[in-house]
PDB file of N, CA and C in Angstrom:
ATOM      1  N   UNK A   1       0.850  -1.174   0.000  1.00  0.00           N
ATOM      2  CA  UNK A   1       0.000   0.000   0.000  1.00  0.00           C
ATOM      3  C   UNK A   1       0.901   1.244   0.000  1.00  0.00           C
ATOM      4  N   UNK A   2       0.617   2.081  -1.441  1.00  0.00           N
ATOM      5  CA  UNK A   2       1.410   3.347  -1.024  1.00  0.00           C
ATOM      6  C   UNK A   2       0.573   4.362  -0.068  1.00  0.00           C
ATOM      7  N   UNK A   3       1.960   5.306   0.470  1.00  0.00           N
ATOM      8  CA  UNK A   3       1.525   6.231   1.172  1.00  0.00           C
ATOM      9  C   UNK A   3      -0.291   7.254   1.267  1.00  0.00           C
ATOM     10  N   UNK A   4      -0.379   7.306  -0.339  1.00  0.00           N
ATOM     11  CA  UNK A   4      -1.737   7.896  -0.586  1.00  0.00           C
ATOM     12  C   UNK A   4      -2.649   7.002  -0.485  1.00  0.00           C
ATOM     13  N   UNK A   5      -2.894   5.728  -0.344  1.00  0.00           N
ATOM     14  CA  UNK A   5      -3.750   4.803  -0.219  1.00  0.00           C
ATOM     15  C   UNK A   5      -3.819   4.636   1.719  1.00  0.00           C
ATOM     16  N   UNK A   6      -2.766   4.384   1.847  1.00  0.00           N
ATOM     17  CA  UNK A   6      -2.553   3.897   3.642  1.00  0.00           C
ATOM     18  C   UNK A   6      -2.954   5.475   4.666  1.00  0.00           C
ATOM     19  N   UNK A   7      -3.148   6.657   3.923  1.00  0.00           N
ATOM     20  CA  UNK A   7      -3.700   7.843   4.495  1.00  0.00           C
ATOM     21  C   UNK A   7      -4.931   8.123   4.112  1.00  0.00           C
ATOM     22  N   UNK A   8      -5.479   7.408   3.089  1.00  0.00           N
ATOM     23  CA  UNK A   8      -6.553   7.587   2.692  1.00  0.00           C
ATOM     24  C   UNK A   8      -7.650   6.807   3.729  1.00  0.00           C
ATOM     25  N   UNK A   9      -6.914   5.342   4.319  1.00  0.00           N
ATOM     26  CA  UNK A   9      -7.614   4.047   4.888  1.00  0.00           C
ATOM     27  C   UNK A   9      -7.466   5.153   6.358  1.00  0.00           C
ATOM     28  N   UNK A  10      -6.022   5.589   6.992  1.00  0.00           N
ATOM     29  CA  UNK A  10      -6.798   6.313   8.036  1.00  0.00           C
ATOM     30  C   UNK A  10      -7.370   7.619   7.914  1.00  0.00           C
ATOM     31  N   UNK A  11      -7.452   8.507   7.101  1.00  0.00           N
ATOM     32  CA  UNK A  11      -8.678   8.890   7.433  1.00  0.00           C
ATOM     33  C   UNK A  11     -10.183   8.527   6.998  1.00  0.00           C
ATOM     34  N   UNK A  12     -10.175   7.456   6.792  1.00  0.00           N
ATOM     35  CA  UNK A  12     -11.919   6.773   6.571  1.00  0.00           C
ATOM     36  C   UNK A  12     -11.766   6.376   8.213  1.00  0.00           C
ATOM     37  N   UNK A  13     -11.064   5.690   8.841  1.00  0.00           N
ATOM     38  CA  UNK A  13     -10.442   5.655  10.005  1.00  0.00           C
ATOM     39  C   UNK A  13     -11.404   6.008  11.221  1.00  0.00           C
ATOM     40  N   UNK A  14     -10.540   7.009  10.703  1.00  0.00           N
ATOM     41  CA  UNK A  14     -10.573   8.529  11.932  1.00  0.00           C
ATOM     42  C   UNK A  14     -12.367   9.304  11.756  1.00  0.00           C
ATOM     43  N   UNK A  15     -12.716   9.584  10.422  1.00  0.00           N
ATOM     44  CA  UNK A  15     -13.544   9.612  10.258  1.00  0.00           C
ATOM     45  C   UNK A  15     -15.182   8.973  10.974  1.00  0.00           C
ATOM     46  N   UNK A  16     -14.904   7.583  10.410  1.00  0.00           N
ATOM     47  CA  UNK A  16     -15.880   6.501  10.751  1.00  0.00           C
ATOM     48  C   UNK A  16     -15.956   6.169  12.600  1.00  0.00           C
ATOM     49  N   UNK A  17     -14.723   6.765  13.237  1.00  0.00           N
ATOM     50  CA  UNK A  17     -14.568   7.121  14.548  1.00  0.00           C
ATOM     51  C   UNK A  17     -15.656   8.138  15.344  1.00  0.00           C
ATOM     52  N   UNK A  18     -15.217   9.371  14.450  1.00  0.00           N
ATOM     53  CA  UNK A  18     -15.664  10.495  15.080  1.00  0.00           C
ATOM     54  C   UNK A  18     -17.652   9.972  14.641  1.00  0.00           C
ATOM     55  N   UNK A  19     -17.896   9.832  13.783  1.00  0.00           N
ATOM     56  CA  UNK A  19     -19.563   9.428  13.462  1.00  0.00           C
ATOM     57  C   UNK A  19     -19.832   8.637  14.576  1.00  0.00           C
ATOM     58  N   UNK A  20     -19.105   7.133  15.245  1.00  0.00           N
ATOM     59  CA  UNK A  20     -19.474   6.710  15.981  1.00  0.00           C
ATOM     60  C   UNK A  20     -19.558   7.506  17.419  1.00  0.00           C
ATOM     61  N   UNK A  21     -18.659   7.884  17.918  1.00  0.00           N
ATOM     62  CA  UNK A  21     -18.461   9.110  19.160  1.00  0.00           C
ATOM     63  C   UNK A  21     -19.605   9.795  18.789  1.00  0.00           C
ATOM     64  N   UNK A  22     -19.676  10.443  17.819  1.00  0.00           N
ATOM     65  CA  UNK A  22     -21.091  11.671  17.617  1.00  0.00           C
ATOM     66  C   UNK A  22     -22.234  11.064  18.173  1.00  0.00           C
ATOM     67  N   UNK A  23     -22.424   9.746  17.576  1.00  0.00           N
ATOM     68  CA  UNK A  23     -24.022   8.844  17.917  1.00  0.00           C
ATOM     69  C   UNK A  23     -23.996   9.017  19.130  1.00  0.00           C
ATOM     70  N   UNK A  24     -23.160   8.230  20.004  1.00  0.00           N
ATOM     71  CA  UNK A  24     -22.560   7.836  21.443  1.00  0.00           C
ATOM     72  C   UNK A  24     -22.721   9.041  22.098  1.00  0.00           C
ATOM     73  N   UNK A  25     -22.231   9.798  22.131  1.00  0.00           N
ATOM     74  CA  UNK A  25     -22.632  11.070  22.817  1.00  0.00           C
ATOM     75  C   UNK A  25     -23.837  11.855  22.723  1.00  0.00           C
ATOM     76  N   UNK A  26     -24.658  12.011  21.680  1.00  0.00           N
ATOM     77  CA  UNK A  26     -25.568  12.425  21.463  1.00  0.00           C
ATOM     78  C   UNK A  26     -27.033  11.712  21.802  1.00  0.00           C
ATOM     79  N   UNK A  27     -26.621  10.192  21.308  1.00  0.00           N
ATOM     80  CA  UNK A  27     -27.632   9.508  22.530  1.00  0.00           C
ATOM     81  C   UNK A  27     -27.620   8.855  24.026  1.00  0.00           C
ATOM     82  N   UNK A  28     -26.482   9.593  24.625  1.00  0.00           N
ATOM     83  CA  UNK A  28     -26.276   9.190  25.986  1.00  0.00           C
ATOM     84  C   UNK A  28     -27.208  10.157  26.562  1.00  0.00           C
ATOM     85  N   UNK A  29     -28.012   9.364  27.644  1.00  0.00           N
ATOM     86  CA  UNK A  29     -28.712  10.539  28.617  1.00  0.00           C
ATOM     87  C   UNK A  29     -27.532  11.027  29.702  1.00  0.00           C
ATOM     88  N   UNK A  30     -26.173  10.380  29.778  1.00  0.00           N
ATOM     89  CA  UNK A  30     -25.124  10.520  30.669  1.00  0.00           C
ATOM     90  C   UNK A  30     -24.437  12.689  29.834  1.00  0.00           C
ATOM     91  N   UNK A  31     -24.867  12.717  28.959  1.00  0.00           N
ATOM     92  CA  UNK A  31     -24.318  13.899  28.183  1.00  0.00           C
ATOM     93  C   UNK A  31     -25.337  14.699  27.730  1.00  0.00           C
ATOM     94  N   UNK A  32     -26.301  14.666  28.232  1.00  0.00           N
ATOM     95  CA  UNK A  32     -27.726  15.563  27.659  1.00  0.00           C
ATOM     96  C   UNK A  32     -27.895  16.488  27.396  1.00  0.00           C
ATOM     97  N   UNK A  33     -27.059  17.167  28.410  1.00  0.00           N
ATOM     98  CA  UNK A  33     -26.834  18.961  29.053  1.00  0.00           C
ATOM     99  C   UNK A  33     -26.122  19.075  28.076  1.00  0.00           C
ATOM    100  N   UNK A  34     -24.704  18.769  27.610  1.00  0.00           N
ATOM    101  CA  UNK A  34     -23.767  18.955  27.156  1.00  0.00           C
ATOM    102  C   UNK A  34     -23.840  18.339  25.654  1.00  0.00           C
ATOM    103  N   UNK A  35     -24.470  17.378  24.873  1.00  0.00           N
ATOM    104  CA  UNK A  35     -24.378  16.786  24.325  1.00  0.00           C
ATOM    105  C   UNK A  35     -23.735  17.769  23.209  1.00  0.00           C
ATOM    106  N   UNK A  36     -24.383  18.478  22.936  1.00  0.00           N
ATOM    107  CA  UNK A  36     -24.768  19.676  21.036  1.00  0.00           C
ATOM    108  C   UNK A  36     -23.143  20.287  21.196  1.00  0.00           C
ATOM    109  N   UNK A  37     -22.791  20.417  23.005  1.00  0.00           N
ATOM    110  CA  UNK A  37     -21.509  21.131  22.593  1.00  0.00           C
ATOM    111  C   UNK A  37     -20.189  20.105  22.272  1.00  0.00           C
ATOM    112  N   UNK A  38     -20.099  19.216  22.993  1.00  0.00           N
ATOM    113  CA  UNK A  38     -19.114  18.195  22.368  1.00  0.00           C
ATOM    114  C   UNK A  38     -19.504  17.773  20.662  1.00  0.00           C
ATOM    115  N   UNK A  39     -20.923  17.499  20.371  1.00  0.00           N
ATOM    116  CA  UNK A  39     -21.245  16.770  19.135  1.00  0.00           C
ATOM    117  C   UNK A  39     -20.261  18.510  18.146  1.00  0.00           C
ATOM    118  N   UNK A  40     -20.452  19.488  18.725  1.00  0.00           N
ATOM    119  CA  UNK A  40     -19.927  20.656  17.816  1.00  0.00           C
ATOM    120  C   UNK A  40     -18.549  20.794  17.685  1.00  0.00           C
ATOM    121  N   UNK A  41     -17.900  19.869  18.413  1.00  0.00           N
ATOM    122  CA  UNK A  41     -16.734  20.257  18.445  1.00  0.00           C
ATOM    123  C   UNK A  41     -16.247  19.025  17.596  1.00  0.00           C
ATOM    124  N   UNK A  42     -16.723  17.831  17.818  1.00  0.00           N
ATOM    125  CA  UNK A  42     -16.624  16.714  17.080  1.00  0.00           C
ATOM    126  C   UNK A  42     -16.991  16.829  15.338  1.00  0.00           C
ATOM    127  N   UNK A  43     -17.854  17.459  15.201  1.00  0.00           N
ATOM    128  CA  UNK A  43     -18.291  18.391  13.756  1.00  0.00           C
ATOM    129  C   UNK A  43     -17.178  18.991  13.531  1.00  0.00           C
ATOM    130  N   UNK A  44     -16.337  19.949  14.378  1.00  0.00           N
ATOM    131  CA  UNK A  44     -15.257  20.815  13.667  1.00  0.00           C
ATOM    132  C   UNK A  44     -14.261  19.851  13.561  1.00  0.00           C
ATOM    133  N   UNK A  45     -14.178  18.741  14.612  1.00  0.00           N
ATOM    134  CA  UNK A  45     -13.019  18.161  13.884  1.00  0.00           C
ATOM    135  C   UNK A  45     -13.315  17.294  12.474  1.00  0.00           C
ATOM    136  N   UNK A  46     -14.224  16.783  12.408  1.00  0.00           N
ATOM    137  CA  UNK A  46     -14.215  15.886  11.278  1.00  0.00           C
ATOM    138  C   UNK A  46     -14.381  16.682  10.257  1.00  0.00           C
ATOM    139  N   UNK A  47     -14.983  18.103   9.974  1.00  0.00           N
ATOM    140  CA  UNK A  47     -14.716  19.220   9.274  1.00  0.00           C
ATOM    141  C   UNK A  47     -13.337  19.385   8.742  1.00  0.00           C
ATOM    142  N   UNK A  48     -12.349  19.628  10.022  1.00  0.00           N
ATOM    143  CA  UNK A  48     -11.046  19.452   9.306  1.00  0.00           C
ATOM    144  C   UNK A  48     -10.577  18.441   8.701  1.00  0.00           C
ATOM    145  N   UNK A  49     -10.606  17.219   9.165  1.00  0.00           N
ATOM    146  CA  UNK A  49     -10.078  15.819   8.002  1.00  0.00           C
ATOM    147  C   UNK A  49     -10.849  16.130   6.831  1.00  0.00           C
ATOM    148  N   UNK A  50     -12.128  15.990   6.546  1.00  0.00           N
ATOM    149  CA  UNK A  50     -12.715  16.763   5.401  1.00  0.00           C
ATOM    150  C   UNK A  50     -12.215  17.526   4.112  1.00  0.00           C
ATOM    151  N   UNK A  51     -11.567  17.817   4.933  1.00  0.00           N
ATOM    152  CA  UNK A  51     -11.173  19.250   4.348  1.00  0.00           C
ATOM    153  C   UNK A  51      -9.528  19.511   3.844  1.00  0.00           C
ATOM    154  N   UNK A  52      -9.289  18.996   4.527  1.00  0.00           N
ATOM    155  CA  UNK A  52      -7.522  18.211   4.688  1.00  0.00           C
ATOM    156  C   UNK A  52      -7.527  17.139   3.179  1.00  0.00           C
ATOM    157  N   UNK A  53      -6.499  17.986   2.191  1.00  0.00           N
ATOM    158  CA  UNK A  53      -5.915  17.132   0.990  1.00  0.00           C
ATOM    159  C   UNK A  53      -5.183  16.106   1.559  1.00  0.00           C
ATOM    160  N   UNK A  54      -5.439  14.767   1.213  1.00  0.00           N
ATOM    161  CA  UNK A  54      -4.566  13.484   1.352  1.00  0.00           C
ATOM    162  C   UNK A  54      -3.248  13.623   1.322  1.00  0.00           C
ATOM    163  N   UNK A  55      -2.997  13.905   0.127  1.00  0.00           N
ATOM    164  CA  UNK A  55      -1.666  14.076  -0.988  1.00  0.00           C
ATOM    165  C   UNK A  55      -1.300  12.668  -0.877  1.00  0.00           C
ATOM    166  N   UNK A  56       0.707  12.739  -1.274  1.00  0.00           N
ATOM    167  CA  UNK A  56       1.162  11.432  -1.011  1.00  0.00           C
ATOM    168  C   UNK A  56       2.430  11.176  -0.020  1.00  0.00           C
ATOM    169  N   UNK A  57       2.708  11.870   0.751  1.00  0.00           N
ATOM    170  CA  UNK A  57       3.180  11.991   2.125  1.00  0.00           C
ATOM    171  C   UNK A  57       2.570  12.199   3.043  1.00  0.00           C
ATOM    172  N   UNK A  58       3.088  10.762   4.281  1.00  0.00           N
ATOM    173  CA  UNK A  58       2.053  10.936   5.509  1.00  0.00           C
ATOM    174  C   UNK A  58       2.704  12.157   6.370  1.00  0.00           C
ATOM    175  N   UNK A  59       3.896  12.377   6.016  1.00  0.00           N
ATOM    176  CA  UNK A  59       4.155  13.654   7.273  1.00  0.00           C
ATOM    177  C   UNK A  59       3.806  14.661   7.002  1.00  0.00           C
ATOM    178  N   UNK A  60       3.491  15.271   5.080  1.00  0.00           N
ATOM    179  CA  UNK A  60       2.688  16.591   5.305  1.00  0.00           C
ATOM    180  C   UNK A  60       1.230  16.618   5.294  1.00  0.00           C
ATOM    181  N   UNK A  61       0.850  15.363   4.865  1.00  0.00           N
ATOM    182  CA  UNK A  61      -0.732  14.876   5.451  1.00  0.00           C
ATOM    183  C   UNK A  61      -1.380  15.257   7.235  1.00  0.00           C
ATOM    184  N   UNK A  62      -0.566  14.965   7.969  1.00  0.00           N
ATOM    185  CA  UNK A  62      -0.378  15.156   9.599  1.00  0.00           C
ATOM    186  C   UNK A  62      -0.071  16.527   9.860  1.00  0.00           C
ATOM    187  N   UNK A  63       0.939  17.207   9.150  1.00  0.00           N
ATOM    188  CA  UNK A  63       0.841  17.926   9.623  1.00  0.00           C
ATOM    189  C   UNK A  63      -0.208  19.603   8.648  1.00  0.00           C
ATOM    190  N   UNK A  64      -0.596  18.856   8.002  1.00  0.00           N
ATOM    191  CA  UNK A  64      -1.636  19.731   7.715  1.00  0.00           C
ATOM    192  C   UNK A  64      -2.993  19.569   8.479  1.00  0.00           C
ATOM    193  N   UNK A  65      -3.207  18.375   8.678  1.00  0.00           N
ATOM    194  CA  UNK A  65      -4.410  18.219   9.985  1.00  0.00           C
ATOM    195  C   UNK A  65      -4.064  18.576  10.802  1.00  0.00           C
ATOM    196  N   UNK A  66      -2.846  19.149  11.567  1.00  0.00           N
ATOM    197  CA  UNK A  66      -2.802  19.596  12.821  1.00  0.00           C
ATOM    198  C   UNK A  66      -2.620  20.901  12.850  1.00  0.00           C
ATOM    199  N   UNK A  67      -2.691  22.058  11.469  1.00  0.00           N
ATOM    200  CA  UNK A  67      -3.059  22.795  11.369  1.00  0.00           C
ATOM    201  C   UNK A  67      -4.595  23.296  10.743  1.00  0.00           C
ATOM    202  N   UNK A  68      -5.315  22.366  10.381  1.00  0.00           N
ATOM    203  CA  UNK A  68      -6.600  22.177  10.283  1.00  0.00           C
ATOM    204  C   UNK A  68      -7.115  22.254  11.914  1.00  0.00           C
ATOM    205  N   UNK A  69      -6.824  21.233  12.830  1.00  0.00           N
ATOM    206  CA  UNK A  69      -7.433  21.347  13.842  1.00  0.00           C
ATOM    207  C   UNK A  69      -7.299  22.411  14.602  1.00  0.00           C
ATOM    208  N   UNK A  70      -5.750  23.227  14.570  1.00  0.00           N
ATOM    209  CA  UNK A  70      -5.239  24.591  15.297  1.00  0.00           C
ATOM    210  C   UNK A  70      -6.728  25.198  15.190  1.00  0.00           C
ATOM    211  N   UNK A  71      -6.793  25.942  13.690  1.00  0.00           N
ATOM    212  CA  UNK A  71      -7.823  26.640  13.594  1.00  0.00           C
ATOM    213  C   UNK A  71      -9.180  26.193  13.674  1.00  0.00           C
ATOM    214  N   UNK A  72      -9.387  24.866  13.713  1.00  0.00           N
ATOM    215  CA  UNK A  72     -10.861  24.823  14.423  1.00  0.00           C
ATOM    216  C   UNK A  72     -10.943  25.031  15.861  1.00  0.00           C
ATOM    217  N   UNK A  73      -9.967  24.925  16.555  1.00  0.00           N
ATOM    218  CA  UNK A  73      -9.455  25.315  18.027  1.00  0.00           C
ATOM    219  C   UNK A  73      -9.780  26.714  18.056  1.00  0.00           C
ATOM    220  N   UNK A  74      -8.890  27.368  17.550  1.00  0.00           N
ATOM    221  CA  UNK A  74      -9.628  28.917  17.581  1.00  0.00           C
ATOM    222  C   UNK A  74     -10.893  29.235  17.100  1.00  0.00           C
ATOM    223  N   UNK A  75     -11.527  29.001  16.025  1.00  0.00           N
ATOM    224  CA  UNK A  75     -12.676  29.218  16.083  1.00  0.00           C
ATOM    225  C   UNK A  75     -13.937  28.572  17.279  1.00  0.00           C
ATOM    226  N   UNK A  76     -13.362  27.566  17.371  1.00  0.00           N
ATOM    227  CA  UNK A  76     -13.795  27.365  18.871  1.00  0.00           C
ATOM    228  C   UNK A  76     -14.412  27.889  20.225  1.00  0.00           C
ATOM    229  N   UNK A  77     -12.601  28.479  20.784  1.00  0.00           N
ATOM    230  CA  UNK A  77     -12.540  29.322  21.610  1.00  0.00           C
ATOM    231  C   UNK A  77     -13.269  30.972  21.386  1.00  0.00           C
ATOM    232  N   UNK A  78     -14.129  31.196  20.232  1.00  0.00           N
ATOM    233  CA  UNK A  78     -14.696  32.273  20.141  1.00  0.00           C
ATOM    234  C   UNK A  78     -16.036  31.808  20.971  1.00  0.00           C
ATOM    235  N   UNK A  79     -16.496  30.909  21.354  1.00  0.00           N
ATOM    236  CA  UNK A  79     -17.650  30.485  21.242  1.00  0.00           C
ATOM    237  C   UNK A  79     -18.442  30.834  22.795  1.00  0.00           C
ATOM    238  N   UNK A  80     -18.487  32.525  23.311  1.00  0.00           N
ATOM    239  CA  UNK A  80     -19.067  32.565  24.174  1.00  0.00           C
ATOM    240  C   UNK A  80     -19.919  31.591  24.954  1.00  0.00           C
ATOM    241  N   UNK A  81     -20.612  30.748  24.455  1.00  0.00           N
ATOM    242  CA  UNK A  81     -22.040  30.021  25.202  1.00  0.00           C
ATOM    243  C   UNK A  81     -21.159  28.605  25.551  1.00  0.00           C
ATOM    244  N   UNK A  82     -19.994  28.682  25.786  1.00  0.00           N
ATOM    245  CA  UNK A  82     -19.444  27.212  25.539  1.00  0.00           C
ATOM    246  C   UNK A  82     -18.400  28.060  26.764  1.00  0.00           C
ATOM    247  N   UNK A  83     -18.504  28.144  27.664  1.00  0.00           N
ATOM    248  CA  UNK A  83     -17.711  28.737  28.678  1.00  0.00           C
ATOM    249  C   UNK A  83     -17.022  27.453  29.480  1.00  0.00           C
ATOM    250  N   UNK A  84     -17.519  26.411  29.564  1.00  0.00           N
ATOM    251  CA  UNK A  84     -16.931  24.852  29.906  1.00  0.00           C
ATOM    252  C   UNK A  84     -15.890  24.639  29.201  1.00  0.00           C
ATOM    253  N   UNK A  85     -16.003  24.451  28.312  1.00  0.00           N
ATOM    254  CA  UNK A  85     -15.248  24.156  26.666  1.00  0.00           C
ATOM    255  C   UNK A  85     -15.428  22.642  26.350  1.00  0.00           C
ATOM    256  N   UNK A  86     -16.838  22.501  26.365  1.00  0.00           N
ATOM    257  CA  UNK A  86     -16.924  20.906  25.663  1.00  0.00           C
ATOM    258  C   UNK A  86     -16.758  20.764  24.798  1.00  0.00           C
ATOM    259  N   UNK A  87     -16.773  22.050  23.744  1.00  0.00           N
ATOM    260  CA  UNK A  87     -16.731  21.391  22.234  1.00  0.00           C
ATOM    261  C   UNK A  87     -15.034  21.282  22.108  1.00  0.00           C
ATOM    262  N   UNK A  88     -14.564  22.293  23.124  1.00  0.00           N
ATOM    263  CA  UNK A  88     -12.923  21.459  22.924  1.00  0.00           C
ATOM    264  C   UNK A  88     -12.370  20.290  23.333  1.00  0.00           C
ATOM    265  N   UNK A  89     -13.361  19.654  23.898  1.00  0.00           N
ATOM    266  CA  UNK A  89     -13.318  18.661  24.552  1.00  0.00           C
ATOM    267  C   UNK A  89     -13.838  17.522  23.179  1.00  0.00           C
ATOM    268  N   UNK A  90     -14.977  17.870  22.394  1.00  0.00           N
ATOM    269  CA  UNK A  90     -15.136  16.890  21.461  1.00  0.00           C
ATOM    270  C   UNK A  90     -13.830  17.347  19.981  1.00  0.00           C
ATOM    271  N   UNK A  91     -13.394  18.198  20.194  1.00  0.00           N
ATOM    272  CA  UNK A  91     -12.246  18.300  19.159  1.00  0.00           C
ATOM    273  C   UNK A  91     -11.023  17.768  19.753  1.00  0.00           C
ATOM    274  N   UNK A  92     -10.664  17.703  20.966  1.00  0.00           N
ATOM    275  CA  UNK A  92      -9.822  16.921  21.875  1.00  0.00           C
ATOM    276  C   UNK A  92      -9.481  15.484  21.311  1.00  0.00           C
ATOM    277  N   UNK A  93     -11.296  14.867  21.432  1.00  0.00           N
ATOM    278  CA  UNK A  93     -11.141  13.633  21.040  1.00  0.00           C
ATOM    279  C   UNK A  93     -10.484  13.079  19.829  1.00  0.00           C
ATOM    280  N   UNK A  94     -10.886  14.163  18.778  1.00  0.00           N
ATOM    281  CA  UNK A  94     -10.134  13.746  17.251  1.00  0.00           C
ATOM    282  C   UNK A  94      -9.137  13.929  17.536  1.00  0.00           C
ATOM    283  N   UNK A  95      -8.530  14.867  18.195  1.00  0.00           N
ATOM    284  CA  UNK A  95      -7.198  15.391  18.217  1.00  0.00           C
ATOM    285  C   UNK A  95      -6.484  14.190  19.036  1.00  0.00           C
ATOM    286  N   UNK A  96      -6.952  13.604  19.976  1.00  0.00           N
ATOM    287  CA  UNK A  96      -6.124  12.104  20.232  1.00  0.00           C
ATOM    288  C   UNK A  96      -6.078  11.093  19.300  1.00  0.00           C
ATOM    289  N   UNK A  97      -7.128  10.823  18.566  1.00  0.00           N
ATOM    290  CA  UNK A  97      -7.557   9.759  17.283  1.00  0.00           C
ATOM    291  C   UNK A  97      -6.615  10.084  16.050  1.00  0.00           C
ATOM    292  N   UNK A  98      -6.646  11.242  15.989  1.00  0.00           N
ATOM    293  CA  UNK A  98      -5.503  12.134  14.608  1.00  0.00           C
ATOM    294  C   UNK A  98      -3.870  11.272  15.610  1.00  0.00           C
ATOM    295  N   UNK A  99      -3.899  11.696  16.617  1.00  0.00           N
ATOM    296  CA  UNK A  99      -2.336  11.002  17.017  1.00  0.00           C
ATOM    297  C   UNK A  99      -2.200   9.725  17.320  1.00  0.00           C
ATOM    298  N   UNK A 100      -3.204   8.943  17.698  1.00  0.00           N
ATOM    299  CA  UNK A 100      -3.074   7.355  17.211  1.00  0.00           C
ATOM    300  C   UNK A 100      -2.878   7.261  15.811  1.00  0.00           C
ATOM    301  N   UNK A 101      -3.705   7.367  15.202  1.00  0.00           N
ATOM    302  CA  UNK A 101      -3.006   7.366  13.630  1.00  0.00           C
ATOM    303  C   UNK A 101      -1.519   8.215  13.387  1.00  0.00           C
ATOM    304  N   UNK A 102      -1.376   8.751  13.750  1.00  0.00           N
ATOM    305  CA  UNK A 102      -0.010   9.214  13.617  1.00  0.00           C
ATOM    306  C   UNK A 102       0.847   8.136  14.145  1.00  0.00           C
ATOM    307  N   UNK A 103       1.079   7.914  15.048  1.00  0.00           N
ATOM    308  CA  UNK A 103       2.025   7.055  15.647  1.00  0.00           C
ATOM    309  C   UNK A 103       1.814   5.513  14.802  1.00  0.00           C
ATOM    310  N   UNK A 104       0.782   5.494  14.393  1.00  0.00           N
ATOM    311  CA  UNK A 104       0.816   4.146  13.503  1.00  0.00           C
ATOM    312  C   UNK A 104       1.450   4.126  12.411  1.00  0.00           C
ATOM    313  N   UNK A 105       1.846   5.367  11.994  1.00  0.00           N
ATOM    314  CA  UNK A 105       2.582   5.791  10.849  1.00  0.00           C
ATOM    315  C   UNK A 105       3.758   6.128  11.344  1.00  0.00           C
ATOM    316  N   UNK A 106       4.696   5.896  12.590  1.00  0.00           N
ATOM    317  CA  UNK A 106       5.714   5.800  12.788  1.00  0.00           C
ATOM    318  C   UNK A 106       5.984   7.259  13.488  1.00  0.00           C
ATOM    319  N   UNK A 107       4.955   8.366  13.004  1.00  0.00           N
ATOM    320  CA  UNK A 107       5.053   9.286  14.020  1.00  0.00           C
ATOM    321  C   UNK A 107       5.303   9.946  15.178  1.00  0.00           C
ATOM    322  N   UNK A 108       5.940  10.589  15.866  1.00  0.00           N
ATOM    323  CA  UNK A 108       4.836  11.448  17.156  1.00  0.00           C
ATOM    324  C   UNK A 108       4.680  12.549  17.038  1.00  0.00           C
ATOM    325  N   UNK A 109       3.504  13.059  17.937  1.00  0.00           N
ATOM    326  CA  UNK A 109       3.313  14.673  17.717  1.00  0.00           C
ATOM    327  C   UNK A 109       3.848  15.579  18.662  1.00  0.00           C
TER     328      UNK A 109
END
């Protein structure tokens, strides 16, 4: 498997991750209060993989998602009504899932 194929498989990955977390959180009565703001932050991250060109190197693949996620971080932190910061908390989560896949690729961050 070349590089553009084996980044392509994690982010379907990472992806197919964050959808499951979204369900999971959104139908927990354990997250009710909170649910919309983690599920929003989980939205911005999978927004950034989205959005994030594959190419055919995994190290500028990585590190363009981790400037994808920077700025969903800041747009984030604009988010008056989110004074907790759950939705950084559901961009958190990708942001650990983005570095398991990294390190599977021989990485660290």
């Amino acid at each position: 498997m070349d590089d553009g194929s084996a980044i392509e498989a994690a982010r379907d990955r990472l992806l197919e991750g964050v959808a499951r977390e979204r369900l999971r959180v959104r139908s927990s009565d354990r997250y009710a209060g909170i649910s919309k703001k983690i599920a929003a932050g989980l939205d911005a991250g999978r927004a950034a993989l989205e959005s994030t060109p594959i190419g055919t190197r995994a190290a500028d693949y990585f590190t363009a998602i981790d400037a994808a996620l920077a700025a969903a971080r800041e747009r984030l932190e604009q988010d008056d009504d989110d004074e907790d910061g759950w939705s950084l908390g559901g961009l958190a989560w990708v942001r650990n899932r983005v570095d398991e896949e990294r390190t599977a690729f021989g990485f660290t961050s």
